[in-house]
C-alpha atoms as a PDB file:
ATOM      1  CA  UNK A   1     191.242  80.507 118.839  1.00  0.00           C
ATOM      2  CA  UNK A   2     194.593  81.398 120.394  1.00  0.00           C
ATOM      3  CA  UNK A   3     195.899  81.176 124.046  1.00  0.00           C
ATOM      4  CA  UNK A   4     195.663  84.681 124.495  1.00  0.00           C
ATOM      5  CA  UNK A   5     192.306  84.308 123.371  1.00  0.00           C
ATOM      6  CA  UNK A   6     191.711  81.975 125.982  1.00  0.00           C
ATOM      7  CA  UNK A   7     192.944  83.433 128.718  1.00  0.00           C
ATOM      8  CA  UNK A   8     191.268  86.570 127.705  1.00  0.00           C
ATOM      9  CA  UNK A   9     187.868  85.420 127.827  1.00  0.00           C
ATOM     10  CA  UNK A  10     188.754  82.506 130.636  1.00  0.00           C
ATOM     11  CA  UNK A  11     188.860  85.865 132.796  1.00  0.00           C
ATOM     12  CA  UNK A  12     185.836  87.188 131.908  1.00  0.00           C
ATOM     13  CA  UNK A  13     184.006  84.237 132.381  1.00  0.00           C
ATOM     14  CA  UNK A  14     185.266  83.518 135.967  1.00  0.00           C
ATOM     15  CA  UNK A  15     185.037  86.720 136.788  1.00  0.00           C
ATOM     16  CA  UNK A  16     181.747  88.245 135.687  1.00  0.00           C
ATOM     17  CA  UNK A  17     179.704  84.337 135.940  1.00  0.00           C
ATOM     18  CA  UNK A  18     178.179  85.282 138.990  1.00  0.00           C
ATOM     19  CA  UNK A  19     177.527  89.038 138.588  1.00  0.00           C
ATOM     20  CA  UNK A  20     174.521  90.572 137.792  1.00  0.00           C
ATOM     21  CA  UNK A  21     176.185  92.084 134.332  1.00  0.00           C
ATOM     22  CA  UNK A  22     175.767  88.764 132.471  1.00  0.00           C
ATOM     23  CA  UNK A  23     179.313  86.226 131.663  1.00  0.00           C
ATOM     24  CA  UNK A  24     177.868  85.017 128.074  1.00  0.00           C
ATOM     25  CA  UNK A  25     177.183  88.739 127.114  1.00  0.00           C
ATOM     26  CA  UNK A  26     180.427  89.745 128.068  1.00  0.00           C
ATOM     27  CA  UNK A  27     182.326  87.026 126.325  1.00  0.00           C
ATOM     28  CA  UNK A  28     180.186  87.224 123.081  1.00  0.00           C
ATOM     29  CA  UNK A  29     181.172  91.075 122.891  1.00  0.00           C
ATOM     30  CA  UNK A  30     184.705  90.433 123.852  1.00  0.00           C
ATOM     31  CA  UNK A  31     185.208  87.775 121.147  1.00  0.00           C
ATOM     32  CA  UNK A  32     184.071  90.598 118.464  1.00  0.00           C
ATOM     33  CA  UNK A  33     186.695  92.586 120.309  1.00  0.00           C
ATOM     34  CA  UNK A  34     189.264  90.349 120.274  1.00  0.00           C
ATOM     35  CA  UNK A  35     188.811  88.999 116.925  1.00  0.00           C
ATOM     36  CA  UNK A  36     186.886  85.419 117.664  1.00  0.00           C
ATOM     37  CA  UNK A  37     185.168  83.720 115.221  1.00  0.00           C
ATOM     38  CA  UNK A  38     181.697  82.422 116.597  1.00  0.00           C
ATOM     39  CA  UNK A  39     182.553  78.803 115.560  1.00  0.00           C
ATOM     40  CA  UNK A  40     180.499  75.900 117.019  1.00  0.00           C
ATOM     41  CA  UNK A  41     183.907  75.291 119.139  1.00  0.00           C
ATOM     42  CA  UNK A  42     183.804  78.525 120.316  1.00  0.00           C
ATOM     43  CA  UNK A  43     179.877  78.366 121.487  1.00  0.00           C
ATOM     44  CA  UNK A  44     180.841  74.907 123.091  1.00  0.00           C
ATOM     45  CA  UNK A  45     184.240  76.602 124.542  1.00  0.00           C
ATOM     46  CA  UNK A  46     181.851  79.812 126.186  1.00  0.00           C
ATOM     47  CA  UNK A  47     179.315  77.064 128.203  1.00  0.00           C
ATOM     48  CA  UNK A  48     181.986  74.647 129.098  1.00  0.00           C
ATOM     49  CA  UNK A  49     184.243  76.448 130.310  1.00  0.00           C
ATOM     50  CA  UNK A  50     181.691  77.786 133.164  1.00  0.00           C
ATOM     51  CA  UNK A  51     182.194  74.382 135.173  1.00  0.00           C
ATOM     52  CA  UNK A  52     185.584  75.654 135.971  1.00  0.00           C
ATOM     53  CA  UNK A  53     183.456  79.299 137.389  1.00  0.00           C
ATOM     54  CA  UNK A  54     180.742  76.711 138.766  1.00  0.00           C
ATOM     55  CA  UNK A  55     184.039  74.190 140.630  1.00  0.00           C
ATOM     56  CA  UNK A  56     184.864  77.687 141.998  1.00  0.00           C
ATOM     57  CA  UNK A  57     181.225  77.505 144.045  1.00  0.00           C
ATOM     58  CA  UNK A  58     181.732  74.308 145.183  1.00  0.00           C
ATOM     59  CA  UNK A  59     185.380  74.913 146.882  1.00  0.00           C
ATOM     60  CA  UNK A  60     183.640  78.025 148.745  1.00  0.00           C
ATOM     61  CA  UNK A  61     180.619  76.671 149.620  1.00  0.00           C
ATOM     62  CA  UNK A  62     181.611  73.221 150.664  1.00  0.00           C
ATOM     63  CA  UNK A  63     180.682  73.243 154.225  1.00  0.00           C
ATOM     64  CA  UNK A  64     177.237  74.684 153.318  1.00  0.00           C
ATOM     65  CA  UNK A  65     176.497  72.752 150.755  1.00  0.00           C
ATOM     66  CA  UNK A  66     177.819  69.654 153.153  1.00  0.00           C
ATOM     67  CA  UNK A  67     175.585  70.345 155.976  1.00  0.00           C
ATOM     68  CA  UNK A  68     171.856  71.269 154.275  1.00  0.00           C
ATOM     69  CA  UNK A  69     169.804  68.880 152.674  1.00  0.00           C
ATOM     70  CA  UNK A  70     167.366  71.047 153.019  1.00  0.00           C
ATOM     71  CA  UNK A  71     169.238  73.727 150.455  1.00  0.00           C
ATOM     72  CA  UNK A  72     169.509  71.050 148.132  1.00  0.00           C
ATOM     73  CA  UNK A  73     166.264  70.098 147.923  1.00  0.00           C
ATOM     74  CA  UNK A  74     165.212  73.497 147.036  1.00  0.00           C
ATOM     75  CA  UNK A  75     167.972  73.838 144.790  1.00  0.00           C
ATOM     76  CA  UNK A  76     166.761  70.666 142.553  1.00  0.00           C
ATOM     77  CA  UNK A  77     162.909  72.173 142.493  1.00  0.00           C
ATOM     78  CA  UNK A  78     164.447  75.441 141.181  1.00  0.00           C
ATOM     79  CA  UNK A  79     166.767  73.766 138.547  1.00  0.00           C
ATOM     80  CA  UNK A  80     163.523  72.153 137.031  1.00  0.00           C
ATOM     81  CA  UNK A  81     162.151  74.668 134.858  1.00  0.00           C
ATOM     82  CA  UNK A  82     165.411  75.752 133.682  1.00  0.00           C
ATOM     83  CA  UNK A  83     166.183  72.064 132.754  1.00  0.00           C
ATOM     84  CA  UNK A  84     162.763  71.227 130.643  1.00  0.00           C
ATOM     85  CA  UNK A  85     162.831  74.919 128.825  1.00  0.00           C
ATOM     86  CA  UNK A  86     166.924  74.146 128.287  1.00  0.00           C
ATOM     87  CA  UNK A  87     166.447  70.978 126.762  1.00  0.00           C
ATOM     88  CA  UNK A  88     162.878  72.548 124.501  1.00  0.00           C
ATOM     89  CA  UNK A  89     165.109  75.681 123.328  1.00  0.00           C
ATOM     90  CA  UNK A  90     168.628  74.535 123.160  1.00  0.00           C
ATOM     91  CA  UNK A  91     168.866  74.270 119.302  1.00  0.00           C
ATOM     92  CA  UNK A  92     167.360  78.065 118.952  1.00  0.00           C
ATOM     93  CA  UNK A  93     169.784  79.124 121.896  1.00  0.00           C
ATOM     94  CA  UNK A  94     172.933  77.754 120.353  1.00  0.00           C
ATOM     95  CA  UNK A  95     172.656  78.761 117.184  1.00  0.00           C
ATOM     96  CA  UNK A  96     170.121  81.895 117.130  1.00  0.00           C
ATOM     97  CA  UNK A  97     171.238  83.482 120.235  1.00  0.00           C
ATOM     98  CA  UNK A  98     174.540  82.961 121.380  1.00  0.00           C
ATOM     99  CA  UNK A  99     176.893  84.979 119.154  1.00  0.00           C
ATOM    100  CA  UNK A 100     173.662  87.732 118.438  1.00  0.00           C
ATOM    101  CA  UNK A 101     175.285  90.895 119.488  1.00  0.00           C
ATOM    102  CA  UNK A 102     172.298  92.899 118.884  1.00  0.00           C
ATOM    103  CA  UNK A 103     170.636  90.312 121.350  1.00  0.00           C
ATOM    104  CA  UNK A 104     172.710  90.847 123.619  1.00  0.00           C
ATOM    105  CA  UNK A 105     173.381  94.551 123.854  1.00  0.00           C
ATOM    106  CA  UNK A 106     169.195  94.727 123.525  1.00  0.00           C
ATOM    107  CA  UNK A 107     169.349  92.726 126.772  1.00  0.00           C
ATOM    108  CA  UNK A 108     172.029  94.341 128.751  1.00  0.00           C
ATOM    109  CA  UNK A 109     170.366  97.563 128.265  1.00  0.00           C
ATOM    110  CA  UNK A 110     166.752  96.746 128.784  1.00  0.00           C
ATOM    111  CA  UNK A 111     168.468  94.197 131.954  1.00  0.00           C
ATOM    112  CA  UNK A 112     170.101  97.232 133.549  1.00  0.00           C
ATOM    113  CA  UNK A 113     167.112  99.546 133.350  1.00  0.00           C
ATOM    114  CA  UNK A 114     165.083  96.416 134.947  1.00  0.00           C
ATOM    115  CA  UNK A 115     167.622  96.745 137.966  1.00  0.00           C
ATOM    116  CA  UNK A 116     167.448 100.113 138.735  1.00  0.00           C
ATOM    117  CA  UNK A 117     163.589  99.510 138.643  1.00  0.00           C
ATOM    118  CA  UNK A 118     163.725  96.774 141.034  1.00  0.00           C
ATOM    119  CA  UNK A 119     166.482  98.512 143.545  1.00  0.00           C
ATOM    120  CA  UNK A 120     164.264 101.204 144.096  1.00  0.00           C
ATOM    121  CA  UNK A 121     161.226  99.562 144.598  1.00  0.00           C
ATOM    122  CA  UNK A 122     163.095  97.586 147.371  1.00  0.00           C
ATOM    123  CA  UNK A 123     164.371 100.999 148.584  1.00  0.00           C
ATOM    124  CA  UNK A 124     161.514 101.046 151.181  1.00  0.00           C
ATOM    125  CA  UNK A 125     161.356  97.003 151.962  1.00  0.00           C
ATOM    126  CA  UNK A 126     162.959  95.181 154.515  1.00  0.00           C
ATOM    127  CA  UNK A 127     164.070  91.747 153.882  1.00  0.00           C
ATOM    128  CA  UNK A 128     164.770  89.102 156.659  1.00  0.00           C
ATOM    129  CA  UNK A 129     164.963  85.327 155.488  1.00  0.00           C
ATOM    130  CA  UNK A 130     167.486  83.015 154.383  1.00  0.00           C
ATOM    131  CA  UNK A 131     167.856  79.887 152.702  1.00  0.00           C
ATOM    132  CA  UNK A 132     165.703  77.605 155.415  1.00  0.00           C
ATOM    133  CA  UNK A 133     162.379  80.379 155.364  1.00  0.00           C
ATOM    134  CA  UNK A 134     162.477  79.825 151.163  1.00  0.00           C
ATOM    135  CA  UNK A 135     159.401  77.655 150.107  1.00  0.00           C
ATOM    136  CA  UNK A 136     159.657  75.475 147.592  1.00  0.00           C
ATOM    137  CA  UNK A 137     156.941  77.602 145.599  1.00  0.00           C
ATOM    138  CA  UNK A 138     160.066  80.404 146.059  1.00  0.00           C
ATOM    139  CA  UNK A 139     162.406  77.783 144.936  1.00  0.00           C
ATOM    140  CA  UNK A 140     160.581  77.334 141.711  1.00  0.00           C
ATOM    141  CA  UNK A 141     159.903  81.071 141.232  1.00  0.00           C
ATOM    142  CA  UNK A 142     163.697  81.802 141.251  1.00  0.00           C
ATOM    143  CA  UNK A 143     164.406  78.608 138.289  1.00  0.00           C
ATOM    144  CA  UNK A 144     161.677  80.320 136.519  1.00  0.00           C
ATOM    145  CA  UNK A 145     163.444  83.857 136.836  1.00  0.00           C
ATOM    146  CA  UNK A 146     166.613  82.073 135.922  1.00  0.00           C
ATOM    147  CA  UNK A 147     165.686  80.289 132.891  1.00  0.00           C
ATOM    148  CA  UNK A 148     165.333  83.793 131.180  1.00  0.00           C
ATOM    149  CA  UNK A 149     169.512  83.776 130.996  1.00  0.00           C
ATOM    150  CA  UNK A 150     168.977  81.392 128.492  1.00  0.00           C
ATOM    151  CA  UNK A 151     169.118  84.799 126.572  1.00  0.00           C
ATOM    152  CA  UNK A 152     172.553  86.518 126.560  1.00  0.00           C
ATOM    153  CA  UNK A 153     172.885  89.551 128.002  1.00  0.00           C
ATOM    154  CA  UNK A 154     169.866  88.849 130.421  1.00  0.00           C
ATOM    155  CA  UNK A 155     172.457  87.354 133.305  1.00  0.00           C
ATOM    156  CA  UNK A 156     171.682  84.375 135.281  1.00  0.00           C
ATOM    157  CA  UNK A 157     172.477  85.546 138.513  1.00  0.00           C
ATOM    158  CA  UNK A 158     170.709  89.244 137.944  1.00  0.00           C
ATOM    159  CA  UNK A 159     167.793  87.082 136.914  1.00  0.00           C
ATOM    160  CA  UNK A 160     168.312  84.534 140.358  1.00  0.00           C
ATOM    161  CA  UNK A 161     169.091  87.260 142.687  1.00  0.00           C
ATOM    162  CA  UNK A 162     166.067  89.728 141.660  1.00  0.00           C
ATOM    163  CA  UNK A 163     163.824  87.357 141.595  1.00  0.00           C
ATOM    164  CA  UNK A 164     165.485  85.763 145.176  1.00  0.00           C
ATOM    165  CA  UNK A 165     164.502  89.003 146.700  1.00  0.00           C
ATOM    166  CA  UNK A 166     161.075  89.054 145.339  1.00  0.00           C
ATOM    167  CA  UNK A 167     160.475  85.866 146.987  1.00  0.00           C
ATOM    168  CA  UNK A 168     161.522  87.509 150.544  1.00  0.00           C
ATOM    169  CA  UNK A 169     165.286  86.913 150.416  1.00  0.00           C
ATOM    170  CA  UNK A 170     168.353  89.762 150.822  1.00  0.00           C
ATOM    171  CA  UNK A 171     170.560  90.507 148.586  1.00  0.00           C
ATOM    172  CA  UNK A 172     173.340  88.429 150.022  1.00  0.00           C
ATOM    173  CA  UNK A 173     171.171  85.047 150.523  1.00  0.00           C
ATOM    174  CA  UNK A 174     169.229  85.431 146.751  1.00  0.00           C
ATOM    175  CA  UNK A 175     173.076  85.955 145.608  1.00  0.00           C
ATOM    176  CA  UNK A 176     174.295  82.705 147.498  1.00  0.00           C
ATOM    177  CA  UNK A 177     171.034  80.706 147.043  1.00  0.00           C
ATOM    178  CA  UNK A 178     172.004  81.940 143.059  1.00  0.00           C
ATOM    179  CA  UNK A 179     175.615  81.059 143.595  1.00  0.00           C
ATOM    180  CA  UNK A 180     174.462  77.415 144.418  1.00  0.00           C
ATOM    181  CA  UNK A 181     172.080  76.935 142.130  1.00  0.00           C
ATOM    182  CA  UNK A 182     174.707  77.165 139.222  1.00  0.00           C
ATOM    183  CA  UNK A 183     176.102  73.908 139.969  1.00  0.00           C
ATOM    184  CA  UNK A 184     173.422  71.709 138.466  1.00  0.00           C
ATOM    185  CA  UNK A 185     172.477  74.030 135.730  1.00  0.00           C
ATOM    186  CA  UNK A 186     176.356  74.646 134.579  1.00  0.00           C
ATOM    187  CA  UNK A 187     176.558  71.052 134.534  1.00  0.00           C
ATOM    188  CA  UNK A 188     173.538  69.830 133.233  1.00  0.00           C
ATOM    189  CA  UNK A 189     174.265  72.629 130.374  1.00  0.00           C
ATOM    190  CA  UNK A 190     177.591  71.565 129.506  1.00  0.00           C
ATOM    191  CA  UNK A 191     176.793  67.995 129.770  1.00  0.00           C
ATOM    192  CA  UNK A 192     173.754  68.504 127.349  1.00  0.00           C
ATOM    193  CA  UNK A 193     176.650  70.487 124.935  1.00  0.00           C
ATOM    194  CA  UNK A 194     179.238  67.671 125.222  1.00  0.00           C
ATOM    195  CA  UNK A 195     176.693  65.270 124.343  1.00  0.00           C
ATOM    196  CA  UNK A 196     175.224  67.417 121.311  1.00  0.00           C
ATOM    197  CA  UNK A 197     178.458  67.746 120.146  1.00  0.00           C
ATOM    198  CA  UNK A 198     179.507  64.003 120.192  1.00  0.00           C
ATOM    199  CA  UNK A 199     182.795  65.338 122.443  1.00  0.00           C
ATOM    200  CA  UNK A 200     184.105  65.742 118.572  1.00  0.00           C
ATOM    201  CA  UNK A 201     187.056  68.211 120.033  1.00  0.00           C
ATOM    202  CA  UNK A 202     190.743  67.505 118.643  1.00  0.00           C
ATOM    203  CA  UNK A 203     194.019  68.002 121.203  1.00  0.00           C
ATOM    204  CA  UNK A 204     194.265  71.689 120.673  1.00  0.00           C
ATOM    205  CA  UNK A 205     190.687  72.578 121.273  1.00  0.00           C
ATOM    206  CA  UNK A 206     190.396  69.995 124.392  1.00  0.00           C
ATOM    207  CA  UNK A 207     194.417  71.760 125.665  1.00  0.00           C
ATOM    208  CA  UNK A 208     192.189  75.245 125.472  1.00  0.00           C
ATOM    209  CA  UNK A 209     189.299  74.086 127.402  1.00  0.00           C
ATOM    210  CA  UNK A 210     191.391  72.594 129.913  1.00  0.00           C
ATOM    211  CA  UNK A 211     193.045  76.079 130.752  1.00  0.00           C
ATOM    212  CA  UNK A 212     189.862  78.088 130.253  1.00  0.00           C
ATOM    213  CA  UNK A 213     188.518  75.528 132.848  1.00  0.00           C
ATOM    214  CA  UNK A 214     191.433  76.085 135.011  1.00  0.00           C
ATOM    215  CA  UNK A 215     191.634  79.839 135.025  1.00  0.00           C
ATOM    216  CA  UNK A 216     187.720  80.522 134.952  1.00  0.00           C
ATOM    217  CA  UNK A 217     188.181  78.763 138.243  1.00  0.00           C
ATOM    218  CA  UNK A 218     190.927  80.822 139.685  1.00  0.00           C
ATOM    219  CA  UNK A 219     189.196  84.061 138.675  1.00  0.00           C
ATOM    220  CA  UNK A 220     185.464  83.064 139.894  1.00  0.00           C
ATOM    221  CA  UNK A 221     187.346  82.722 143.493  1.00  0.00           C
ATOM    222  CA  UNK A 222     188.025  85.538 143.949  1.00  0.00           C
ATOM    223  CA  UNK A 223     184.977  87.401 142.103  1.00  0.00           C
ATOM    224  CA  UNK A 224     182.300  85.765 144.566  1.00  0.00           C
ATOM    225  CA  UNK A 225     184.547  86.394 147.062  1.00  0.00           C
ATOM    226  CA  UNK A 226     184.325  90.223 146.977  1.00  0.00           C
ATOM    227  CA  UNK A 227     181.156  89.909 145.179  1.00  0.00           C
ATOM    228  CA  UNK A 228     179.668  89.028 148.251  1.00  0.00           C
ATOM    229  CA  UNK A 229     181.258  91.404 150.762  1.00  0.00           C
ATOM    230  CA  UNK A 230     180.036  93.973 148.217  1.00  0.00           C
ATOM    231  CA  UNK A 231     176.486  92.955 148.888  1.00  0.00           C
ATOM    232  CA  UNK A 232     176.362  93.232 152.532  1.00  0.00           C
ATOM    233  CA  UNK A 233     176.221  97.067 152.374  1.00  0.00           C
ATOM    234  CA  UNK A 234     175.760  98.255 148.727  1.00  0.00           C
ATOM    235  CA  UNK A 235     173.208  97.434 146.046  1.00  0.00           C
ATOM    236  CA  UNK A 236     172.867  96.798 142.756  1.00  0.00           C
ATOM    237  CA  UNK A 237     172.546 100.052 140.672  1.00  0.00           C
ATOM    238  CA  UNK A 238     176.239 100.189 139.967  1.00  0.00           C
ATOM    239  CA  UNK A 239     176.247  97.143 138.122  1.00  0.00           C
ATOM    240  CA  UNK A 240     173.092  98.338 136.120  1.00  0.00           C
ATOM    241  CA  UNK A 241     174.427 101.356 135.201  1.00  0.00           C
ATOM    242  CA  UNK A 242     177.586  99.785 134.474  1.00  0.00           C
ATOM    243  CA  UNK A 243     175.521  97.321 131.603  1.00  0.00           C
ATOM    244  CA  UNK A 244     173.307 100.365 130.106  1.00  0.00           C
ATOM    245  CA  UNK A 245     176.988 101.891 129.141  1.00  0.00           C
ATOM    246  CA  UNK A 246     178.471  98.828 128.167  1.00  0.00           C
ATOM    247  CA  UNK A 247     175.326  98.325 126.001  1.00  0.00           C
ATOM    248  CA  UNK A 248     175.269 101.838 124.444  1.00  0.00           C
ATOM    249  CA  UNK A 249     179.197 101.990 124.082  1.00  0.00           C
ATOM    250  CA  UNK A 250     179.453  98.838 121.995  1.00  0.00           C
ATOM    251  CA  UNK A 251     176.491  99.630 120.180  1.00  0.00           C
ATOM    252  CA  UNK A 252     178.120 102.776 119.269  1.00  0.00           C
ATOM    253  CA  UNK A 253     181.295 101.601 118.164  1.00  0.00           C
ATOM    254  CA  UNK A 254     180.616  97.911 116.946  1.00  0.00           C
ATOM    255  CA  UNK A 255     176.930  97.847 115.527  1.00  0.00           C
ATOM    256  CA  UNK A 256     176.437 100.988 113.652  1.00  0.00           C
END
């Protein structure tokens, strides 16, 4: 993998790791773009590299995640299911499903058309809670919903957030109690990856995930950012629709 390589899909990664429109989708069709091999470096290099994304939540959130022990307490029940069904289907994630394009286009489209389900079913409900109102039977309703990401294309935080306002959250609070909730399941991921891997990375392949850590960072900053203003008067659809084309255009072009 090259630097522009890198860089290229450092971006994507900060940038789309936190909306509903799915980061590991978007960097396993934009390595066929861009002429990436789907190497076991490369697979390590795509989950690692989402610590930088996931440092990005912890510099915004700092204060929050300072003052509520409450939040974390929830956060740790949700993170449980995703962390027993992680470590049960890592082997047949790694090396069945990340890199499957047809996975992945399958599950943008079928993920988008989900969305615009959901969005208009909430059309008519009103949603007032926030993080302290979630129960902890919430808490582990949204780790189940998340756990489905383990599929690319699927999206983590679609999955969080949807399932977030199911539970009786808004848009904005499933989004941040999503946001959150990436720090110990981007860590425990890439920490279960590092050790599967024996850390058996030479200088140039450790020098790229350094500055796909670094840059990740710098563009999931400003993504949650306006991700978040976005959210306190629009809704979803535009990012569904915005996956069904993806889906069909690559389809079109790539997997004929």
């Amino acid at each position: 993998m090259e630097i522009f390589q890198t860089i290229i899909l450092s971006i994507i990664e900060g940038v789309t790791e936190f909306l509903p429109i799915s980061s590991t989708g978007h960097m396993i069709l934009a390595a066929r773009i861009i002429g990436v091999l789907q190497t076991d470096f490369v697979r390590s290099f795509e989950i690692i590299i989402q610590l930088g994304a996931i440092l990005a939540i912890v510099f915004l959130y700092r204060h929050k995640l300072l003052r509520s022990f409450d939040l974390w307490k929830k956060i740790i029940v949700a993170f449980i299911p995703t962390a027993i069904l992680g470590l049960i289907l890592y082997k047949f994630v790694k090396h069945f499903l990340l890199g499957n394009e047809w996975v992945t286009v399958l599950a943008l489209a079928i993920g988008g058309l989900l969305m615009i389900v959901v969005e208009r079913y909430f059309k008519t409900k009103t949603k007032i809670a926030n993080d302290k109102k979630l129960s902890y039977k919430g808490a582990i309703a949204i780790g189940v919903g998340q756990s489905l990401a383990m599929i690319p294309g699927v999206s983590r935080s679609a999955a969080s957030i949807i399932t977030g306002m199911f539970v009786g959250l808004t848009r904005e609070e499933a989004a941040e109690f999503s946001f959150i909730l990436a720090i110990p399941t981007m860590v425990a991921a890439t920490s279960l990856d590092l050790i599967k891997s024996g850390w058996s990375f030479n200088f140039s392949e450790w020098s790229m995930l350094a500055l796909g850590f670094v840059i990740s960072f710098l563009s999931a900053v400003l993504a949650v950012k306006y991700f978040v203003q976005y959210l306190q008067k629009h809704d979803l659809v535009p990012f569904a629709v915005y996956r069904i084309i993806l889906a069909a255009a690559y389809a079109a072009i790539f997997l004929r």
